[in-house]
Protein backbone atom coordinates (compact mmCIF):
# COMPACT_ATOMS: atom_id res chain seq x y z
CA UNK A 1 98.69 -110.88 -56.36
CA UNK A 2 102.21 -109.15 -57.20
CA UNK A 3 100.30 -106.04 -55.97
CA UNK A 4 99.06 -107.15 -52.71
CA UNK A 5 102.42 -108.88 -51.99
CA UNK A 6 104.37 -105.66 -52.44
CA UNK A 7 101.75 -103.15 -50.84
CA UNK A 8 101.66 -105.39 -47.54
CA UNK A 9 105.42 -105.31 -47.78
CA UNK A 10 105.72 -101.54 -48.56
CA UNK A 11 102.61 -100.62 -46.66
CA UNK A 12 102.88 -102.66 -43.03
CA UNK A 13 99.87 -100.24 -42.04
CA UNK A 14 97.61 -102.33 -44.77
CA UNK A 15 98.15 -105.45 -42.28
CA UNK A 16 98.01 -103.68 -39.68
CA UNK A 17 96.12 -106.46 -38.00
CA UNK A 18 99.15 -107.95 -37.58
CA UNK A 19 101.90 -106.24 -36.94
CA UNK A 20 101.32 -103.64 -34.12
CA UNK A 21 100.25 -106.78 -31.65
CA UNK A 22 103.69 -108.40 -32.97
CA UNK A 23 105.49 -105.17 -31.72
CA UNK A 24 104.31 -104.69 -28.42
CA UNK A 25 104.24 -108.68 -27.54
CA UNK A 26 107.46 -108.81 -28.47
CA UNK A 27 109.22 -106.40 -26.29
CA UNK A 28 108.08 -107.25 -23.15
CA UNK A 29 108.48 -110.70 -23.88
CA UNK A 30 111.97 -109.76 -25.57
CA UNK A 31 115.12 -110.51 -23.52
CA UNK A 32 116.05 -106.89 -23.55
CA UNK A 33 112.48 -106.24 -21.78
CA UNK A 34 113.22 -105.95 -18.05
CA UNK A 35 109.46 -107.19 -17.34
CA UNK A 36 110.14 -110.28 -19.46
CA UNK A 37 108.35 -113.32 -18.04
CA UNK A 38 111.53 -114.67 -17.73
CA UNK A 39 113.47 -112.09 -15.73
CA UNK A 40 110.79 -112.08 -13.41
CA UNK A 41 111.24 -116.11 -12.90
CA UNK A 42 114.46 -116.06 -12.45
């Protein structure tokens, strides 16, 4: 288990899966993104 933990947390590419659609949701969606949902409501 000690070996999984650390390789995920070494390795992001192993969980992949999860972090590249984390990185590109997030910008747009960030407050620094100027097509953030909310920039466009407001």
């Amino acid at each position: 288990m000690d070996e999984f933990l650390s390789s995920a947390a070494l390795n992001p590419g192993s969980v992949g899966p999860t972090f590249p659609p984390m990185q590109p949701f997030q910008f747009p969606t960030g407050p620094t993104g100027s097509t953030s949902a909310t920039g466009a409501n407001r």
